[in-house]
Protein backbone atom coordinates (compact mmCIF):
# COMPACT_ATOMS: atom_id res chain seq x y z
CA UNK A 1 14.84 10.20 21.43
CA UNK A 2 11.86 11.85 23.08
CA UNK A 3 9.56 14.16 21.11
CA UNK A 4 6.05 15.23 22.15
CA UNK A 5 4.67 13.54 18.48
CA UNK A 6 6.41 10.56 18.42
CA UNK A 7 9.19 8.77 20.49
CA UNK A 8 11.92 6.41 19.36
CA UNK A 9 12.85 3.49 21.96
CA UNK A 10 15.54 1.09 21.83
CA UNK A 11 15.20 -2.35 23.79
CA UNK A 12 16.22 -5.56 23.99
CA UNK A 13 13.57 -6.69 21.63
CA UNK A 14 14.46 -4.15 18.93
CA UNK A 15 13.90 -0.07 17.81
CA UNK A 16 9.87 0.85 18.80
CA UNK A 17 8.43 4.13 17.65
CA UNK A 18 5.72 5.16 20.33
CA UNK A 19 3.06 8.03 18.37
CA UNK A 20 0.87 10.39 20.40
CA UNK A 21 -2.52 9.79 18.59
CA UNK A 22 -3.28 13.98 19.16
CA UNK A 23 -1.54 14.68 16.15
CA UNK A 24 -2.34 14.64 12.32
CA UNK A 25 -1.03 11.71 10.00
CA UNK A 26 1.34 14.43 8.38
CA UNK A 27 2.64 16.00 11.19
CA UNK A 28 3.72 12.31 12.70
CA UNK A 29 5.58 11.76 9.00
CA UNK A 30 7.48 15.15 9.37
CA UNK A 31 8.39 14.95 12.95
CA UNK A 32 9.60 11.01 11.76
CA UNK A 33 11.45 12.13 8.72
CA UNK A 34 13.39 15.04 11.15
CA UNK A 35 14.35 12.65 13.47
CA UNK A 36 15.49 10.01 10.69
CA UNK A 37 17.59 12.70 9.39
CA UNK A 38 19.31 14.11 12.36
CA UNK A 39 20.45 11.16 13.79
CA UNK A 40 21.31 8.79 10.67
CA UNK A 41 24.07 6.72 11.98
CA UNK A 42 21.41 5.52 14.62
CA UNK A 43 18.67 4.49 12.27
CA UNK A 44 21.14 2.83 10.29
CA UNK A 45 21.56 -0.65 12.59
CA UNK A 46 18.19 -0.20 13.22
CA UNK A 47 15.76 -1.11 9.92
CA UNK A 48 13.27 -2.86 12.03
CA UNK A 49 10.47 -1.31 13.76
CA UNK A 50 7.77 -1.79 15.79
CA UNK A 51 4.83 0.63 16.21
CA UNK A 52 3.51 0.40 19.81
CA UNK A 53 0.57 1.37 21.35
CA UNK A 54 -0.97 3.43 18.60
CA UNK A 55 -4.96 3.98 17.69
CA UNK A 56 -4.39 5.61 14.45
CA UNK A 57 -6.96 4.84 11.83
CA UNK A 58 -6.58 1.49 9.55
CA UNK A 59 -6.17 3.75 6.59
CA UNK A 60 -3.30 6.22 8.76
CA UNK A 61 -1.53 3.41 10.25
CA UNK A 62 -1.13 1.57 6.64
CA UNK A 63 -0.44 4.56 5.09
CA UNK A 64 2.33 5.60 7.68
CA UNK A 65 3.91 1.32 7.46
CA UNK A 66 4.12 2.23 3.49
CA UNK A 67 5.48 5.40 3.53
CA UNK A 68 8.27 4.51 6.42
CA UNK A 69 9.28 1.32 4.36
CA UNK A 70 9.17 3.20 1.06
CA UNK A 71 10.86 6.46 1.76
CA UNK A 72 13.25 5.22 4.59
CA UNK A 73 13.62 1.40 3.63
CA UNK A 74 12.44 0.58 6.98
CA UNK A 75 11.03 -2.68 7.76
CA UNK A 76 7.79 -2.08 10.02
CA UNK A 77 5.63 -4.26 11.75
CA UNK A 78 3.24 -3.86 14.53
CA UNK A 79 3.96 -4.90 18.22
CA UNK A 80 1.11 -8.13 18.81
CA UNK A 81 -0.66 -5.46 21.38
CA UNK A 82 -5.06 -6.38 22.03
CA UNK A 83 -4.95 -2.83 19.70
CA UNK A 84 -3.41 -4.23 17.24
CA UNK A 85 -5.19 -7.59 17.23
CA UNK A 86 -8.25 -5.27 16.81
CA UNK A 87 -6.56 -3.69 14.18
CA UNK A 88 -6.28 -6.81 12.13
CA UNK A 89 -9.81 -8.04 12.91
CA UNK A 90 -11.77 -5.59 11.62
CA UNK A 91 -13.54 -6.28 8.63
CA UNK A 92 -12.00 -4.45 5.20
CA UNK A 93 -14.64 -2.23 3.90
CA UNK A 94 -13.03 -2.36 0.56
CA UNK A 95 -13.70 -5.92 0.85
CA UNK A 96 -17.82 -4.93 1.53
CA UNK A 97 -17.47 -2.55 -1.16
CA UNK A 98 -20.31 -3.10 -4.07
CA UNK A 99 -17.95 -5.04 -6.36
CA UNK A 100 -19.36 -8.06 -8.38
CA UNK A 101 -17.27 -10.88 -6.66
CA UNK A 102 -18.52 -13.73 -8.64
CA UNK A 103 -17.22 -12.80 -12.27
CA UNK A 104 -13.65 -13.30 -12.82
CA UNK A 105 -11.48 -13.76 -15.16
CA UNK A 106 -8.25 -15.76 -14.89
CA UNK A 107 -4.90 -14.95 -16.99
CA UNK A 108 -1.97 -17.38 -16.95
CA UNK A 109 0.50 -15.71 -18.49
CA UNK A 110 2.77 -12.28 -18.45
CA UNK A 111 1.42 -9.61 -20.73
CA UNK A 112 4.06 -7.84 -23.16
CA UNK A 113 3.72 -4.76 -24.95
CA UNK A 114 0.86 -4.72 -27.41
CA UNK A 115 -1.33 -6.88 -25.04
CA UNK A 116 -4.60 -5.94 -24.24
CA UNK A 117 -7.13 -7.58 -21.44
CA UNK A 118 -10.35 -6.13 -21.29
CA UNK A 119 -13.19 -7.76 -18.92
CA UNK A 120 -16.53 -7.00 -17.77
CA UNK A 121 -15.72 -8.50 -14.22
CA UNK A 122 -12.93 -8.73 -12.43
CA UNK A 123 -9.46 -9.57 -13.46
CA UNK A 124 -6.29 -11.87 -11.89
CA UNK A 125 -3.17 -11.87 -13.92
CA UNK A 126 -0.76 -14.47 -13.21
CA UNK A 127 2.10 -12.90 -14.05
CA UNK A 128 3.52 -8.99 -14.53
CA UNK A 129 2.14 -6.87 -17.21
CA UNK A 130 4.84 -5.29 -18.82
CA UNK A 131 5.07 -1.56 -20.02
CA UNK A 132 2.94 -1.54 -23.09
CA UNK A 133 0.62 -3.82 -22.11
CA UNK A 134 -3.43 -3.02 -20.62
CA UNK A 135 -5.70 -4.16 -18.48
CA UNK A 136 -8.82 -2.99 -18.25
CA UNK A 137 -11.76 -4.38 -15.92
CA UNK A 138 -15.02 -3.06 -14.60
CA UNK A 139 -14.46 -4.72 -11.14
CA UNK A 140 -10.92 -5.31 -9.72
CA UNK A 141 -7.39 -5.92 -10.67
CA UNK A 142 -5.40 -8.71 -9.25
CA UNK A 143 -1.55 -9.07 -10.72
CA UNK A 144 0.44 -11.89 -9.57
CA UNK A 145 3.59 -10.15 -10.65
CA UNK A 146 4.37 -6.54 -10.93
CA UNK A 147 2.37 -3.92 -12.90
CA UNK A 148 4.90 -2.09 -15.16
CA UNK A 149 2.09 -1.24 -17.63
CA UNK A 150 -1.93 0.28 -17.53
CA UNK A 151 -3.96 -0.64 -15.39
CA UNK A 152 -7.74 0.40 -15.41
CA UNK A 153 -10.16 -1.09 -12.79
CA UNK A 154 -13.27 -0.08 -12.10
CA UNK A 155 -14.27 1.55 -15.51
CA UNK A 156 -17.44 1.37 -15.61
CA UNK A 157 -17.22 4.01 -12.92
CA UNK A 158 -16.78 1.96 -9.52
CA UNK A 159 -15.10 3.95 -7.28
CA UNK A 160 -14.81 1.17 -4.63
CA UNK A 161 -12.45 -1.16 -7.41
CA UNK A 162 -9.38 -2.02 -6.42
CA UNK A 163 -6.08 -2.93 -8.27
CA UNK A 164 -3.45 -4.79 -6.34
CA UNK A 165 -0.11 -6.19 -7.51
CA UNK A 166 3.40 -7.34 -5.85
CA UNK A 167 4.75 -4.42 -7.07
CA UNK A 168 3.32 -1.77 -7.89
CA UNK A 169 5.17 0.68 -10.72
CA UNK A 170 2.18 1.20 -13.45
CA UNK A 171 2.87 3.72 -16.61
CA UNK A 172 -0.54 4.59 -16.18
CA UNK A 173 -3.01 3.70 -12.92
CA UNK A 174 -6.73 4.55 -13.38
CA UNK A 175 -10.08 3.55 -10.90
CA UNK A 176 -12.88 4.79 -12.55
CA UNK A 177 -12.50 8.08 -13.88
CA UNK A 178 -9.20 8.78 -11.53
CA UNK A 179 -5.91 8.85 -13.61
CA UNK A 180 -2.22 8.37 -11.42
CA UNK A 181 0.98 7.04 -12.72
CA UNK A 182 4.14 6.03 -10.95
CA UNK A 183 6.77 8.08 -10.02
CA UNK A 184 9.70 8.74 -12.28
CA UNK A 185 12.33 6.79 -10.31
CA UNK A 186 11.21 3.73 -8.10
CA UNK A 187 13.96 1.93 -6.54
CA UNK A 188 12.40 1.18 -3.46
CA UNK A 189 11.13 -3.16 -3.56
CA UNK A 190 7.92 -3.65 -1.42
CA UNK A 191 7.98 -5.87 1.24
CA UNK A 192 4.56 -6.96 0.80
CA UNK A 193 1.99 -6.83 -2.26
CA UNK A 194 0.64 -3.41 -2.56
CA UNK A 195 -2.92 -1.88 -2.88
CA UNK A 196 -3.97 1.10 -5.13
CA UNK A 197 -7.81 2.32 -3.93
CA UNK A 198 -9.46 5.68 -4.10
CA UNK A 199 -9.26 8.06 -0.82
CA UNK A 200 -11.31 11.04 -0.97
CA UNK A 201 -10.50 12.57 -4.64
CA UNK A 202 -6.93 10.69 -5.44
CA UNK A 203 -5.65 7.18 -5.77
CA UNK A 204 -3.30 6.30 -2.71
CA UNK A 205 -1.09 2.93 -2.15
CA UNK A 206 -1.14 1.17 0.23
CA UNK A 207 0.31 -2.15 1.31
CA UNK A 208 -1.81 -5.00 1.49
CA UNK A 209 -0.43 -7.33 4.18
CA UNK A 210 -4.03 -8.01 5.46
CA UNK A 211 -5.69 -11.84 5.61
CA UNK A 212 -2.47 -13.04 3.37
């Protein structure tokens, strides 16, 4: 399944998608999606693959894992290639981001409709927060659990806040003065805990397999 974008190849050691690094993040997705489509009794043994040889960026290559395993229920991993042992070395800049690390605040319990958390500092949540429910926290969000309800991190106006979560599926999502929500049907289960940061103008998720 040869394409000048992106090739599929089977082996002995599994499915491998091979990307041509020439081409834009949304031009690999569409050629992937037409090939997914037109040839559906192939993918269908196949839910494991491994990306090979690619030098996307950090931010492309985590945003093209997610959106494979999300839209396609693919399972996708990276083959252990010196480019992508780079890839996992490199130090997060969300993690160098001007967040105040030192102030936390530690919840040991779900939160159910009605609840309200609100911190100056960063918050962890052991367990979900339920629809109904609110967090709200001038640094970041951590959520042992799933995030079903609001979630507001940075509000102070810290663009660099993060909110992550095993599952991400929030009635409301906001980082500083950026508003998202869920979409309106989520049946897809993450394979990993997920990530919601601020990229350019918008809130994106993304999954955050890193240093766990």
């Amino acid at each position: 399944m040869t394409d000048k974008v992106i090739t599929f190849k089977g082996s002995r050691d599994g499915l491998y998608l091979i990307i041509n690094n020439e081409y834009e993040l949304e031009e690999i997705k569409e050629k992937i999606q037409d090939k997914i489509a037109s040839a559906q009794s192939f993918f269908q043994g196949n839910q494991n693959i491994k990306i090979k040889g690619t030098s996307l960026s950090e931010k492309d290559l985590e945003e093209l894992i997610h959106w494979m395993e999300k839209t396609h229920q693919l399972v996708v991993t990276l083959e252990k290639g010196e480019a992508e042992k780079e890839f996992f070395s490199k130090p997060n800049p969300i993690s160098q981001a001007p967040i105040e690390e030192g102030k936390t605040k530690f919840v040991y319990t779900t939160l159910r409709s009605g609840n309200r958390v609100q911190f100056d500092g960063n918050i962890v949540i052991v367990g979900d927060v339920n629809p109904g429910a609110e967090v709200i926290a001038t640094g970041n969000i951590i959520i042992m659990g799933a995030l079903r309800g609001i979630a507001h991190a940075g509000a102070a106006g810290n663009q660099y806040a993060i909110v992550v979560a095993f599952s991400l599926q929030p009635t409301q999502l906001r980082i500083a003065d950026i508003i998202t929500r869920a979409p309106d049907q989520q049946s897809f289960k993450p394979t990993c805990p997920e990530k919601a940061c601020i990229s350019g103008e918008k809130i994106i998720i993304l999954p955050y397999y890193k240093n766990i």
